[in-house]
N, C-alpha and C. Protein backbone atom coordinates (compact mmCIF):
# COMPACT_ATOMS: atom_id res chain seq x y z
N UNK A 1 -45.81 75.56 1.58
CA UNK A 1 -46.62 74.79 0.64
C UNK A 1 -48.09 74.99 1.00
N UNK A 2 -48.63 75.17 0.03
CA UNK A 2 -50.36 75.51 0.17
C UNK A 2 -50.88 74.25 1.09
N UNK A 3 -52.45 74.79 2.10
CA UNK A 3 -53.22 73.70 2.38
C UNK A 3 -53.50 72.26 1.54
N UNK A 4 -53.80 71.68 1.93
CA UNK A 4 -53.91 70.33 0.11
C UNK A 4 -55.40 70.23 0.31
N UNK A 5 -56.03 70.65 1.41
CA UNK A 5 -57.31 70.36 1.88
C UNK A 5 -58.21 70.95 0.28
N UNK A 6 -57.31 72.16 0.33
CA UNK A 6 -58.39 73.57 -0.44
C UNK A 6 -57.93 73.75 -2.64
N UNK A 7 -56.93 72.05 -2.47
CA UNK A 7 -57.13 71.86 -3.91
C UNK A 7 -58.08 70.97 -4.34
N UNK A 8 -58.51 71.65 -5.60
CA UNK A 8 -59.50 70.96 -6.24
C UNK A 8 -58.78 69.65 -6.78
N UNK A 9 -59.79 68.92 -7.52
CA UNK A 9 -58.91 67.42 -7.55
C UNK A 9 -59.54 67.23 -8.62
N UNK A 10 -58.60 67.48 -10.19
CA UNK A 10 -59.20 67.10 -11.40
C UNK A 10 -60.03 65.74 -11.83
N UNK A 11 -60.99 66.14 -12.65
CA UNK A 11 -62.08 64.85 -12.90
C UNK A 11 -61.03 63.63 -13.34
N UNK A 12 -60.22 64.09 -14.29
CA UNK A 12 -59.59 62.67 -14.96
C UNK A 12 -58.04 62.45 -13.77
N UNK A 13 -58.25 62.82 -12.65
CA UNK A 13 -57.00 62.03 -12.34
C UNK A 13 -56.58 60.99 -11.88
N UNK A 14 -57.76 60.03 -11.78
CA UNK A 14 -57.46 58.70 -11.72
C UNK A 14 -56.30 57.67 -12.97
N UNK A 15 -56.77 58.90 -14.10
CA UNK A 15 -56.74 58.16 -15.23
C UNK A 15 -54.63 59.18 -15.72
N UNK A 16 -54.94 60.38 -15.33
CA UNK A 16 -53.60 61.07 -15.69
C UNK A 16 -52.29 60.40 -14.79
N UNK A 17 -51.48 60.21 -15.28
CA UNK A 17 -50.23 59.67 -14.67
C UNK A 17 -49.15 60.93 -14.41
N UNK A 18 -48.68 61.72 -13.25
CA UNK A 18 -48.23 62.76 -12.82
C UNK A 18 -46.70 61.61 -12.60
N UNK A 19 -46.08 62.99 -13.29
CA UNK A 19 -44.19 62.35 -13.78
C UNK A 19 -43.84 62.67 -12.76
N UNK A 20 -42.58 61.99 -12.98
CA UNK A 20 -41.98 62.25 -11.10
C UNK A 20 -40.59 62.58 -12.64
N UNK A 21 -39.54 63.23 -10.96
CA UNK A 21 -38.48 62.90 -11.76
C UNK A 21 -37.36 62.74 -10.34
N UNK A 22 -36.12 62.98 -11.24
CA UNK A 22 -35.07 62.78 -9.98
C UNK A 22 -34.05 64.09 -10.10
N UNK A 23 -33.55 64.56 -9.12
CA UNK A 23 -32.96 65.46 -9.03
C UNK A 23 -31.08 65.52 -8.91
N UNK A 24 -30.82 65.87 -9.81
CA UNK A 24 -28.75 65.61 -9.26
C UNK A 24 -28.32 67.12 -9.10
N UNK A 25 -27.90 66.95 -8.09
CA UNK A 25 -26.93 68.27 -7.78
C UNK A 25 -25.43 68.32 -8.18
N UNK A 26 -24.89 69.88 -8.73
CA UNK A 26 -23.02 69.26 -9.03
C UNK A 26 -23.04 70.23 -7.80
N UNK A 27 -22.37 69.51 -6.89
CA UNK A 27 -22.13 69.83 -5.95
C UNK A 27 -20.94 71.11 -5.87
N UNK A 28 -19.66 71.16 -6.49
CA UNK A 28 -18.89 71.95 -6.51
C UNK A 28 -18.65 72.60 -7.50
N UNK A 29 -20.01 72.71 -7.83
CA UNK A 29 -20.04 74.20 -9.11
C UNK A 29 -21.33 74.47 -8.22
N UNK A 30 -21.77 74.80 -6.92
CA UNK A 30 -22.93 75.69 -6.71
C UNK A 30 -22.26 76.88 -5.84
N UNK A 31 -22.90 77.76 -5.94
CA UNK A 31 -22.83 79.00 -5.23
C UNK A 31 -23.38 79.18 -4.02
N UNK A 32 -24.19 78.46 -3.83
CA UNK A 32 -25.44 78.23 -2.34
C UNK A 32 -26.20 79.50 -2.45
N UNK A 33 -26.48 80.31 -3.36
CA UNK A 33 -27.55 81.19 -3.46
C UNK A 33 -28.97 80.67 -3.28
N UNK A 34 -29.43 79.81 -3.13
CA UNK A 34 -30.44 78.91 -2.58
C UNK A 34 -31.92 79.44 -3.42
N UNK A 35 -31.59 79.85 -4.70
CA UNK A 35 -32.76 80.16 -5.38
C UNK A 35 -33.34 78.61 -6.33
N UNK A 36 -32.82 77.96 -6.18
CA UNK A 36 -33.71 76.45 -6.47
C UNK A 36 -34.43 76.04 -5.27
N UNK A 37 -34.03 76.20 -3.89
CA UNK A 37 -34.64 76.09 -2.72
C UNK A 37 -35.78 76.69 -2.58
N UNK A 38 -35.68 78.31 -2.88
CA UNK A 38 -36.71 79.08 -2.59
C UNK A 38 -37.87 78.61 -3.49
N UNK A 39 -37.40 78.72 -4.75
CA UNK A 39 -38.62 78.76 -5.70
C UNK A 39 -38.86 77.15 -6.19
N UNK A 40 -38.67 76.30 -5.58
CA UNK A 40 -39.53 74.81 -5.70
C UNK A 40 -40.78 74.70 -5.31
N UNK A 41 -41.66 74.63 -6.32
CA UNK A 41 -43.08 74.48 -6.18
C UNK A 41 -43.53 73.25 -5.12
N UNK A 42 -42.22 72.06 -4.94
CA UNK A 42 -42.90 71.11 -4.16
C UNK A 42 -42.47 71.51 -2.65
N UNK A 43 -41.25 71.54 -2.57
CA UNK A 43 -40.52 71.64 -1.45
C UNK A 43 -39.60 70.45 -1.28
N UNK A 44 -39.04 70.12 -3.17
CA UNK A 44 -38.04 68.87 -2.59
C UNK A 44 -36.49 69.30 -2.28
N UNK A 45 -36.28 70.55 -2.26
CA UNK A 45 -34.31 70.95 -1.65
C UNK A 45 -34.75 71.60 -0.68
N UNK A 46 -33.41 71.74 0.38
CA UNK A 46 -33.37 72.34 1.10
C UNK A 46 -31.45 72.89 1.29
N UNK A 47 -31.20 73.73 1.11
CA UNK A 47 -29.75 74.04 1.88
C UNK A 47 -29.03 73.06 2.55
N UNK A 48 -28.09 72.18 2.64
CA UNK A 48 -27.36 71.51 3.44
C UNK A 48 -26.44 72.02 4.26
N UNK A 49 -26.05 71.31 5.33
CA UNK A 49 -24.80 71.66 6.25
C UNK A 49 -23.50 71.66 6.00
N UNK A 50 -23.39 71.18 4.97
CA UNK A 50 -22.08 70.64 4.86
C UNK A 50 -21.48 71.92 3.80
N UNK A 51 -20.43 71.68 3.53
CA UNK A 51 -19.47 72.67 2.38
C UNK A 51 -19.34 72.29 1.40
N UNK A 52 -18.82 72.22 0.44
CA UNK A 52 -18.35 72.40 -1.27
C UNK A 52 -17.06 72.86 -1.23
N UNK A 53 -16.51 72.20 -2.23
CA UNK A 53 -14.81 72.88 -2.02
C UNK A 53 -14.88 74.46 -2.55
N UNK A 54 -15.61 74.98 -2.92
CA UNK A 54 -16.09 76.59 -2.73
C UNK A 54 -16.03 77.46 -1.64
N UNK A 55 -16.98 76.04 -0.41
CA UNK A 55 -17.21 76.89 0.90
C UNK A 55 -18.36 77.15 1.05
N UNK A 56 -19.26 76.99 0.30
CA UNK A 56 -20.79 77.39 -0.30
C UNK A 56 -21.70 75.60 0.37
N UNK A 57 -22.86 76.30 0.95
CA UNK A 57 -24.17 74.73 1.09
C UNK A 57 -24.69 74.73 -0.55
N UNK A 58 -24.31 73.77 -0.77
CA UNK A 58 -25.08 73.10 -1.93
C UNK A 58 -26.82 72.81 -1.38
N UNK A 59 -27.60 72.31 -2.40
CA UNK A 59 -28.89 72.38 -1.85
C UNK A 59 -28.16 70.57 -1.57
N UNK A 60 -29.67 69.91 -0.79
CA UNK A 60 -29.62 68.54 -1.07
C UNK A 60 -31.31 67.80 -1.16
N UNK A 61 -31.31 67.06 -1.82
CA UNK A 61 -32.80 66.39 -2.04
C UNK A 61 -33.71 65.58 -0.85
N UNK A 62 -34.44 66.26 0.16
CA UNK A 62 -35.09 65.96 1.37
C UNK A 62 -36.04 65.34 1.01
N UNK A 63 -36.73 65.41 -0.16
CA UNK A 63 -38.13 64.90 -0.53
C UNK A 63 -38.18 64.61 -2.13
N UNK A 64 -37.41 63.21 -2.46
CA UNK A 64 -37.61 63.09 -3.53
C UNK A 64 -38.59 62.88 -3.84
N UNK A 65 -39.83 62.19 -3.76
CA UNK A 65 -41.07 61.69 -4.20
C UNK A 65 -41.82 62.60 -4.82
N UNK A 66 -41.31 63.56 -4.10
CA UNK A 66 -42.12 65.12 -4.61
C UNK A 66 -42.01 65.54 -5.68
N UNK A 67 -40.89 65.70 -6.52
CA UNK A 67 -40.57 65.80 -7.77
C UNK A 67 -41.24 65.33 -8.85
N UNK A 68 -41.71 66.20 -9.53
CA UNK A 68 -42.39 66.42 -10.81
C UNK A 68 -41.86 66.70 -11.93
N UNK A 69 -40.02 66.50 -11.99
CA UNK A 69 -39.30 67.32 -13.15
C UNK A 69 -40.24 68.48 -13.99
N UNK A 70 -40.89 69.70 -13.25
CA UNK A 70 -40.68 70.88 -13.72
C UNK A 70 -39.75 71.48 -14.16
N UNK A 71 -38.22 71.49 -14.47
CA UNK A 71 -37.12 71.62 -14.83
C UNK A 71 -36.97 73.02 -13.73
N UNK A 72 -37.71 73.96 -12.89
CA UNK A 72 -37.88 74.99 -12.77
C UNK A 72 -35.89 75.34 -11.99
N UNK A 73 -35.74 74.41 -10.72
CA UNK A 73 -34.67 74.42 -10.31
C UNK A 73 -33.38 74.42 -11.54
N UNK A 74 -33.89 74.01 -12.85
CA UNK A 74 -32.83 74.13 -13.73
C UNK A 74 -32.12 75.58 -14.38
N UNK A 75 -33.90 75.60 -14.41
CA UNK A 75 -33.72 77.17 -15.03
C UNK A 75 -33.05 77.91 -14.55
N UNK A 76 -33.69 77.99 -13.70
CA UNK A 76 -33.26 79.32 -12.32
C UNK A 76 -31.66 79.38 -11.73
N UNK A 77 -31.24 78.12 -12.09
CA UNK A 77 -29.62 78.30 -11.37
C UNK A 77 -28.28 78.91 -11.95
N UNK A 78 -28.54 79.93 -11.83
CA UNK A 78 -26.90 80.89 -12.17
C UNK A 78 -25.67 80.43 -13.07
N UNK A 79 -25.56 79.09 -12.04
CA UNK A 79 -24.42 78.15 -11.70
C UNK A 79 -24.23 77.08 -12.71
N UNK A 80 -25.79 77.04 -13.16
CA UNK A 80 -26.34 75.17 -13.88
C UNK A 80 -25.57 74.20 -12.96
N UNK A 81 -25.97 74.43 -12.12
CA UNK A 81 -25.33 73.50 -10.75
C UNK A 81 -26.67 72.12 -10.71
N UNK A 82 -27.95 72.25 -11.11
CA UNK A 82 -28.86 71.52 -10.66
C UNK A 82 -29.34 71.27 -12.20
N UNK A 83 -29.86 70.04 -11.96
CA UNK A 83 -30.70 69.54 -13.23
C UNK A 83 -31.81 68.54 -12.78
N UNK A 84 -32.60 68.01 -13.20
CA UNK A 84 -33.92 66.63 -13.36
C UNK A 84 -33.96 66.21 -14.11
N UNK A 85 -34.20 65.19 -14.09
CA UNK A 85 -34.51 63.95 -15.56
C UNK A 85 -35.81 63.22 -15.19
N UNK A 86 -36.61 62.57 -16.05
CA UNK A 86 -37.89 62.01 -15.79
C UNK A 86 -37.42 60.73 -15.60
N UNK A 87 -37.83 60.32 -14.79
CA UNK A 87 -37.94 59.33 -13.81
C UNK A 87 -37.92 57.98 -14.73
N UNK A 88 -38.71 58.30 -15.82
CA UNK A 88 -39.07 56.85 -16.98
C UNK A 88 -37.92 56.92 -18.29
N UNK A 89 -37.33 57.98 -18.07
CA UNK A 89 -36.35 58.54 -19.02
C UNK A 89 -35.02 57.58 -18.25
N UNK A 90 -35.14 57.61 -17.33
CA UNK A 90 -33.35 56.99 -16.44
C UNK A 90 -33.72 55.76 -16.62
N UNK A 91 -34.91 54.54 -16.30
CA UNK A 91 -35.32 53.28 -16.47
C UNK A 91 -34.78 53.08 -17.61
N UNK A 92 -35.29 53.77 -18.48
CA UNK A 92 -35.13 53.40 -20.33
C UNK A 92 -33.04 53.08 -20.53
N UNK A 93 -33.10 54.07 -20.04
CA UNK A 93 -31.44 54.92 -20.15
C UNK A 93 -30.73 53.23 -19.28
N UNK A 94 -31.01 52.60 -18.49
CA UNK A 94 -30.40 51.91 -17.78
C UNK A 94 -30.26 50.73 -18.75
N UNK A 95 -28.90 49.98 -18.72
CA UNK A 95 -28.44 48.79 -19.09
C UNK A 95 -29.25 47.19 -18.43
């Protein structure tokens, strides 16, 4: 992850509200090719220890806060093993 020192810091961001979202993994539909890992702009997965009835590390969510639902981990997965939802989208969604 880049320095944070050496980003600029937009004029209106007091005022912009930056989305979070949340991340679900299907655990036994992943392959553990770990290309949602690699290419997360924040650094919220990482590979887990554990198995999948595959045999395969699923990723798992180390740093939710970080999440920005970029969908990017969605895209990118082979498998559609991973998805995000916006954070204000699940509130709404709740009973």
């Amino acid at each position: 992850m880049p320095d944070p020192r050496y980003w600029r810091k937009p004029f209106d961001s007091d005022k912009v509200k930056s989305p979070k979202g949340v991340v679900y993994v299907i655990k036994d539909r992943c392959k553990g090719c770990g290309f949602c890992v690699e290419f997360c702009p924040r650094g919220v997965l990482v590979l887990s220890v554990e198995f999948n009835k595959k045999g395969y590390h699923p990723p798992e969510v180390v740093h939710p806060d970080r999440c920005v639902n970029c969908d990017l981990c969605e895209r990118i997965c082979p498998e559609f093993a991973i998805y995000s939802l916006n954070q204000d989208e699940i509130i709404e969604l709740a009973p």
